[in-house]
PDB file of N, CA and C in Angstrom:
ATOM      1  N   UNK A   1     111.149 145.605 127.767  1.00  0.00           N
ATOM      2  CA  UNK A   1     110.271 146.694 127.393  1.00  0.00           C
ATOM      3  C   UNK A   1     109.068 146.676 128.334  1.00  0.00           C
ATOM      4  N   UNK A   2     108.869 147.746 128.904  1.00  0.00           N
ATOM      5  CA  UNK A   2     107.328 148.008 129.542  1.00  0.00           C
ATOM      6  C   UNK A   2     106.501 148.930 129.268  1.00  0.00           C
ATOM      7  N   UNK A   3     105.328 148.312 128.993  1.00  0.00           N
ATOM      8  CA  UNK A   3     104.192 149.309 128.182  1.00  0.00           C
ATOM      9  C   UNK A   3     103.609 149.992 129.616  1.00  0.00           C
ATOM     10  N   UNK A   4     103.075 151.078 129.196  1.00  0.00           N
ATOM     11  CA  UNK A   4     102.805 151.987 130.575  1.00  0.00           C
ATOM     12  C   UNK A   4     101.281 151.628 130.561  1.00  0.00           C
ATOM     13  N   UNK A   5     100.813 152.568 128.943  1.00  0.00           N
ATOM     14  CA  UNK A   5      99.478 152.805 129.005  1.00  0.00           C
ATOM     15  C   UNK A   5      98.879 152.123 127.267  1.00  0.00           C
ATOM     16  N   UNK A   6      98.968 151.289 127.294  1.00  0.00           N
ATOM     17  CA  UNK A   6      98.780 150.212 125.840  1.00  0.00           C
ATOM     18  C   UNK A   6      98.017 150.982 125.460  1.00  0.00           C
ATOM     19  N   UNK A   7      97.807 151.881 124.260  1.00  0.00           N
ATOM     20  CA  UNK A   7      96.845 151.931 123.777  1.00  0.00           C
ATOM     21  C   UNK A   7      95.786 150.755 123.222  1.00  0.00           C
ATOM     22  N   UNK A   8      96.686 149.360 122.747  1.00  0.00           N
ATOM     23  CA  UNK A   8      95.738 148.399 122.194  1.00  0.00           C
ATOM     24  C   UNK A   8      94.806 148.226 123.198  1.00  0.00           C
ATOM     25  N   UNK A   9      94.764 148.196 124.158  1.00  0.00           N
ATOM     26  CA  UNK A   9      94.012 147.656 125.698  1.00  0.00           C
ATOM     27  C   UNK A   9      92.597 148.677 125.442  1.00  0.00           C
ATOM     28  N   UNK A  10      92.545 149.799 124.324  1.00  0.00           N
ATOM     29  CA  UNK A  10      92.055 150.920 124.627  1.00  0.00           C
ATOM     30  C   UNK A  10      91.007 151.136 122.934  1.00  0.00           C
ATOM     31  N   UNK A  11      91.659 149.629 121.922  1.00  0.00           N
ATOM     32  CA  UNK A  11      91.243 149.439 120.662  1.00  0.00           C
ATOM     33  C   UNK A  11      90.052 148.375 120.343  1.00  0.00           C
ATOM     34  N   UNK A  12      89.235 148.896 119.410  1.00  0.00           N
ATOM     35  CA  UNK A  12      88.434 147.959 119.440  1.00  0.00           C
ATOM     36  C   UNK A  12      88.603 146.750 118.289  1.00  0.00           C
ATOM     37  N   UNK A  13      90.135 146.891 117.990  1.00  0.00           N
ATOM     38  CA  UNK A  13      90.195 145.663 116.838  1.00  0.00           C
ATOM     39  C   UNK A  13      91.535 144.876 117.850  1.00  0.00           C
ATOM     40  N   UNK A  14      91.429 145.085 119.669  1.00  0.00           N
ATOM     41  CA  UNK A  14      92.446 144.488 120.229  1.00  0.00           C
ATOM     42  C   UNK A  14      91.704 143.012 120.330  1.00  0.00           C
ATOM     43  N   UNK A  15      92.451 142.278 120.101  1.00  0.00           N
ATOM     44  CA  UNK A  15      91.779 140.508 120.760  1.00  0.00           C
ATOM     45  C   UNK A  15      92.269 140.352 122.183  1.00  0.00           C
ATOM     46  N   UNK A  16      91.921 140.502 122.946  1.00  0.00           N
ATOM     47  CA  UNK A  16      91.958 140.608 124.473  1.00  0.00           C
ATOM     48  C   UNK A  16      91.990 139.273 124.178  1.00  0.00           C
ATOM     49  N   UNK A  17      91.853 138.139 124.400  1.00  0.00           N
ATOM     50  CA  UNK A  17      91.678 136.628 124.509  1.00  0.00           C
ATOM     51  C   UNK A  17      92.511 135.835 123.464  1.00  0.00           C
ATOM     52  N   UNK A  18      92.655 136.331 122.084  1.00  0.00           N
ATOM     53  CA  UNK A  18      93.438 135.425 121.037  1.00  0.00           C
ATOM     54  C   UNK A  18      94.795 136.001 121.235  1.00  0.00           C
ATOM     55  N   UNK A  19      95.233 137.245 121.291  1.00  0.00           N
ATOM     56  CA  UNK A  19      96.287 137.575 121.181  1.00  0.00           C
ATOM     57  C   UNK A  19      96.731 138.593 119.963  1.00  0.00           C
ATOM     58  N   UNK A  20      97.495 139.372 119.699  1.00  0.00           N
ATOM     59  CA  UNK A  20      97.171 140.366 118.330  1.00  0.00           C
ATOM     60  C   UNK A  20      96.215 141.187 118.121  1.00  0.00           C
ATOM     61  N   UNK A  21      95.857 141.865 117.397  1.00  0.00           N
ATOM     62  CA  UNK A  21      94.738 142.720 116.771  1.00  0.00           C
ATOM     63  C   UNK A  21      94.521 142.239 115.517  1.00  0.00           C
ATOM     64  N   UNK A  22      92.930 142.767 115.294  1.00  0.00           N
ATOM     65  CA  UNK A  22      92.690 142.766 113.511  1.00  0.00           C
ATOM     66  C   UNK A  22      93.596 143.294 112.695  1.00  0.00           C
ATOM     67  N   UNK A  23      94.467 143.995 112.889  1.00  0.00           N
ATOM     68  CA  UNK A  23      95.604 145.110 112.181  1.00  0.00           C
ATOM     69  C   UNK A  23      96.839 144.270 112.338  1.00  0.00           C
ATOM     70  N   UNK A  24      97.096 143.400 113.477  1.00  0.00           N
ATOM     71  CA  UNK A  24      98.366 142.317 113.284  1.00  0.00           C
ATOM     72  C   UNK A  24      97.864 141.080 114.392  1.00  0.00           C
ATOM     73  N   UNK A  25      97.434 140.650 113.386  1.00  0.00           N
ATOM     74  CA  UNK A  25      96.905 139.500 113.783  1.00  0.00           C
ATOM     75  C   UNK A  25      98.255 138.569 114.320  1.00  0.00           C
ATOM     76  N   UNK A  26      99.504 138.680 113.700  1.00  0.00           N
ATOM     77  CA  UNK A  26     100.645 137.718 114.031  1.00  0.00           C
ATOM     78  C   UNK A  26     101.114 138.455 115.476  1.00  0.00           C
ATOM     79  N   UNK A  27     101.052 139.463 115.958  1.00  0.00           N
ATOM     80  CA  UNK A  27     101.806 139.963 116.689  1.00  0.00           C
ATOM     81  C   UNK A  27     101.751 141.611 116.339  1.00  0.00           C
ATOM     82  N   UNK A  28     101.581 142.437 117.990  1.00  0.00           N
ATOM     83  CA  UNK A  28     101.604 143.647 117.687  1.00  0.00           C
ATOM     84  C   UNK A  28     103.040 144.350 117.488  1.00  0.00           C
ATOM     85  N   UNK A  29     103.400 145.321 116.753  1.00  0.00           N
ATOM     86  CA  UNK A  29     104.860 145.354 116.542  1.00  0.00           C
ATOM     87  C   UNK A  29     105.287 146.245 117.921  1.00  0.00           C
ATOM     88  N   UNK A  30     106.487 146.350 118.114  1.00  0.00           N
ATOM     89  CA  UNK A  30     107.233 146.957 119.855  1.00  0.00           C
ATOM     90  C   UNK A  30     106.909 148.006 119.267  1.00  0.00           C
ATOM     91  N   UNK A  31     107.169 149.197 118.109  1.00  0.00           N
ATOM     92  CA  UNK A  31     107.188 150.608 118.101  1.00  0.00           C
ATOM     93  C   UNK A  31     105.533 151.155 118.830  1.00  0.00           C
ATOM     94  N   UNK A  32     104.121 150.085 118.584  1.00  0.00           N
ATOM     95  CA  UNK A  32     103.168 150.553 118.922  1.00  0.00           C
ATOM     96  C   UNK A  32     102.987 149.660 120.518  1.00  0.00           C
ATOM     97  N   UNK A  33     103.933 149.146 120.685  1.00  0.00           N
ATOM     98  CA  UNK A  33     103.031 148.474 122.142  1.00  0.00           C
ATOM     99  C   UNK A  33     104.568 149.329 123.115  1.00  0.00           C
ATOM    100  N   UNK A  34     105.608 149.886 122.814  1.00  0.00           N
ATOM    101  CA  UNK A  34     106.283 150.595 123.604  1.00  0.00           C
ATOM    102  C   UNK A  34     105.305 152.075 123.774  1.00  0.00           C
ATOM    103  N   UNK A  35     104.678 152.409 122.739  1.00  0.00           N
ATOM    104  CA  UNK A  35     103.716 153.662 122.623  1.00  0.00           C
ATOM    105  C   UNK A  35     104.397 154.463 122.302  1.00  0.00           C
ATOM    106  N   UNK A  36     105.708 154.883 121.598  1.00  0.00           N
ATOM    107  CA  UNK A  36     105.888 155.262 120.272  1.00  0.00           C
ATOM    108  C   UNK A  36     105.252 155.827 119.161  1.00  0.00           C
ATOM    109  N   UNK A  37     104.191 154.432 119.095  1.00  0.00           N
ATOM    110  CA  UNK A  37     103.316 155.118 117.930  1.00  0.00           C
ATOM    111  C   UNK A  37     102.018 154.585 118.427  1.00  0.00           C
ATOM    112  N   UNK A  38     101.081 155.394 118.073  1.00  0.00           N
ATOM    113  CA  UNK A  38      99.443 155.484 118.727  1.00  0.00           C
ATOM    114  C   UNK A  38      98.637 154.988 117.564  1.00  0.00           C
ATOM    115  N   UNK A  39      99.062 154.658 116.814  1.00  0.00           N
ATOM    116  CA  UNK A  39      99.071 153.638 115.403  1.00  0.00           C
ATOM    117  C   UNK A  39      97.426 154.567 114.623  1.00  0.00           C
ATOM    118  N   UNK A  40      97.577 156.244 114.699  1.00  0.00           N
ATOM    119  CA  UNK A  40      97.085 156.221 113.641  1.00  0.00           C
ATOM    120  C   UNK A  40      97.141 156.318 112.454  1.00  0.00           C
ATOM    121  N   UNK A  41      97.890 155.908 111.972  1.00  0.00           N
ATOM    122  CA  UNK A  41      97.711 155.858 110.735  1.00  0.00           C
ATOM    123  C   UNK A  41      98.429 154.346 110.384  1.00  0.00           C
ATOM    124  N   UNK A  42      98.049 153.720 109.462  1.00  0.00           N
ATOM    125  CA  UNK A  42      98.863 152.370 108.719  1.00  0.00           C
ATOM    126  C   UNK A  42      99.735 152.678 109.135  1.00  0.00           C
ATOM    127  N   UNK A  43     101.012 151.227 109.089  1.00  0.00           N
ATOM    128  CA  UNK A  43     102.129 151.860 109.351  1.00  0.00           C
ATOM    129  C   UNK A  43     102.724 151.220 107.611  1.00  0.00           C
ATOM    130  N   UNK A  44     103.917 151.368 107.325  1.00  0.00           N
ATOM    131  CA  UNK A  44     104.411 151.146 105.805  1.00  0.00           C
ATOM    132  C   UNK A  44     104.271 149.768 105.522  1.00  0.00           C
ATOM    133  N   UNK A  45     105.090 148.731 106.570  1.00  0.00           N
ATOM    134  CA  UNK A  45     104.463 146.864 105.992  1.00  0.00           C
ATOM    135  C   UNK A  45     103.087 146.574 106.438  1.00  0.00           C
ATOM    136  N   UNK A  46     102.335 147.510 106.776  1.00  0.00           N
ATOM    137  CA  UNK A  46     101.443 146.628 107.617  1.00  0.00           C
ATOM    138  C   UNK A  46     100.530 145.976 106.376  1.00  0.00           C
ATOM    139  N   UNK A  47      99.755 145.269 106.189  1.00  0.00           N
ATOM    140  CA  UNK A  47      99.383 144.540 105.312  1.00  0.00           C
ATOM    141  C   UNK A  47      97.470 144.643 104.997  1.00  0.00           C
ATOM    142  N   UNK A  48      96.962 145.870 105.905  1.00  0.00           N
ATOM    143  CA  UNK A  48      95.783 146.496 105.743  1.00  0.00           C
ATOM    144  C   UNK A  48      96.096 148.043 106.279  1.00  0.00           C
ATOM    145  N   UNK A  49      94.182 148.027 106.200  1.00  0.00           N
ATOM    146  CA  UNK A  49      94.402 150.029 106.686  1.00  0.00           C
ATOM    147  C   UNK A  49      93.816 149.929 108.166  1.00  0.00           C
ATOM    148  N   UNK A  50      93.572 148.739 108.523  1.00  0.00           N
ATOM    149  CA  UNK A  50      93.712 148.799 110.073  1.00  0.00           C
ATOM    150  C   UNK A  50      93.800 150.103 110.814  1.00  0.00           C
ATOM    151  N   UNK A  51      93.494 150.533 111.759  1.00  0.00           N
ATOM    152  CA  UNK A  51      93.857 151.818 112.666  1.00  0.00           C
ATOM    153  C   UNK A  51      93.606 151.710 113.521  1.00  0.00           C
ATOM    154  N   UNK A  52      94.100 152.469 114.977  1.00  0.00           N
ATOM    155  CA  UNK A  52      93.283 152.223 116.115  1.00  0.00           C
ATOM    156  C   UNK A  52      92.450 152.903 116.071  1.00  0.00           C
ATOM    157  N   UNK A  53      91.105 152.667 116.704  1.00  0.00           N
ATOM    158  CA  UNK A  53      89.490 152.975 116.425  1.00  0.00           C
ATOM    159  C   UNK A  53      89.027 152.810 118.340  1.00  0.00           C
ATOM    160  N   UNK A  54      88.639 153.733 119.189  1.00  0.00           N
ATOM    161  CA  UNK A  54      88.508 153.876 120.399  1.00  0.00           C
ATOM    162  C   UNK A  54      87.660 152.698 120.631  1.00  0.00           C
ATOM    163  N   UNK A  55      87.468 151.881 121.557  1.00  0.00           N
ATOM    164  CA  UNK A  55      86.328 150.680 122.172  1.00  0.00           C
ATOM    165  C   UNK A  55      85.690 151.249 122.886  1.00  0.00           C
ATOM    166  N   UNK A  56      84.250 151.847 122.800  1.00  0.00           N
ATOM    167  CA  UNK A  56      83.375 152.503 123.627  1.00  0.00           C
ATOM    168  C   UNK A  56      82.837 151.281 124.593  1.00  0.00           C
ATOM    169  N   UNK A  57      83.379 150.234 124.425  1.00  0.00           N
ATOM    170  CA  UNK A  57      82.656 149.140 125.388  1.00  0.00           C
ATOM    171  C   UNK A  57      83.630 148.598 126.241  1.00  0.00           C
ATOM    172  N   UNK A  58      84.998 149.495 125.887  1.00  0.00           N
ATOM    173  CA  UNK A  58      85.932 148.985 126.517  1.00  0.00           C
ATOM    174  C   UNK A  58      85.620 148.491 127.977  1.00  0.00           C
ATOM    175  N   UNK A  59      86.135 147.586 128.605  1.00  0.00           N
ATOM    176  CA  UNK A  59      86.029 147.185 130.065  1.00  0.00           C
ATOM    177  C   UNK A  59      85.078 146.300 130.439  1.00  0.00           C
ATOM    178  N   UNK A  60      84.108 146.383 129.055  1.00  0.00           N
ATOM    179  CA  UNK A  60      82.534 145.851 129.467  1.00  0.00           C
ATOM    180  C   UNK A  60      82.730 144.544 128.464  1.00  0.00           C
ATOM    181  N   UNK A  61      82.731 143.490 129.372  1.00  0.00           N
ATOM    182  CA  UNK A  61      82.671 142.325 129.149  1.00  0.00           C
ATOM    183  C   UNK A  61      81.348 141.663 129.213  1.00  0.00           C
ATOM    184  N   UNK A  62      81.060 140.544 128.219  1.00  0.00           N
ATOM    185  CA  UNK A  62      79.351 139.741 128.654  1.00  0.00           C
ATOM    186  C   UNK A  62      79.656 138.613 128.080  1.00  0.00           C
ATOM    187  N   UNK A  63      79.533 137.397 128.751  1.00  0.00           N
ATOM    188  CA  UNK A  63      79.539 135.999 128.477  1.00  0.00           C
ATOM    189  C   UNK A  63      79.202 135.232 127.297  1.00  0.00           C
ATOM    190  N   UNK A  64      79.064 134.577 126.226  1.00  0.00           N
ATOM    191  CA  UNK A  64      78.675 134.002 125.198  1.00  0.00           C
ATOM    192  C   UNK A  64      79.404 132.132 125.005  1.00  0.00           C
ATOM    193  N   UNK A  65      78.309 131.873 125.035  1.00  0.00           N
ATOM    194  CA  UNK A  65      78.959 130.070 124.832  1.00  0.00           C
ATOM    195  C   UNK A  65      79.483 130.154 125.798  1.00  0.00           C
ATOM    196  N   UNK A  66      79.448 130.774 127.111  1.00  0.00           N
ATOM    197  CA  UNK A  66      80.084 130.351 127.988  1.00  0.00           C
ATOM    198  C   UNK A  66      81.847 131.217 127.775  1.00  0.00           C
ATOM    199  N   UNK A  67      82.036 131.760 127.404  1.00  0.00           N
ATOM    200  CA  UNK A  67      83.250 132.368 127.323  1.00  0.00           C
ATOM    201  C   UNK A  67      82.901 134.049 127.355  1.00  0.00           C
ATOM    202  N   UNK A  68      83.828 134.297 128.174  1.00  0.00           N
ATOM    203  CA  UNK A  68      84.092 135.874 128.101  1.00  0.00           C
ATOM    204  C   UNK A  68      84.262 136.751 126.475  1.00  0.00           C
ATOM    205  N   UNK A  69      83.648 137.601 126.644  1.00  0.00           N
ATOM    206  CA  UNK A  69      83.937 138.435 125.411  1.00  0.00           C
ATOM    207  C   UNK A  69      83.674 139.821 125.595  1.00  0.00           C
TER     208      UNK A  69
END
């Protein structure tokens, strides 16, 4: 599978560094990382109301403890 244009890359509940989102913390599912689905709305197992929510800071990174964030 290859993601073109991730929307998660584009979310502000993506964990760029841990892995997952606030919305699937275990793993993002293939229907939303093939882009399929633009995940607004819950999806039926998901286990909150999570949504994707735009990152106006997207790209903009600033250091803390010494680690990227």
């Amino acid at each position: 599978m290859e993601a073109v244009d991730l929307v998660c890359f584009k979310c502000k509940h993506f964990r760029r560094f841990e892995g997952g989102c606030d919305a699937f913390p275990d793993g993002i599912p293939d229907e939303i990382i093939s882009g399929e689905n633009k995940h607004k709305e819950p999806l039926p197992d998901q286990e909150n109301d999570i949504v994707f929510e735009l990152d106006e800071n997207q790209g903009v990174f600033e250091l803390k403890n010494d680690k990227m964030v």
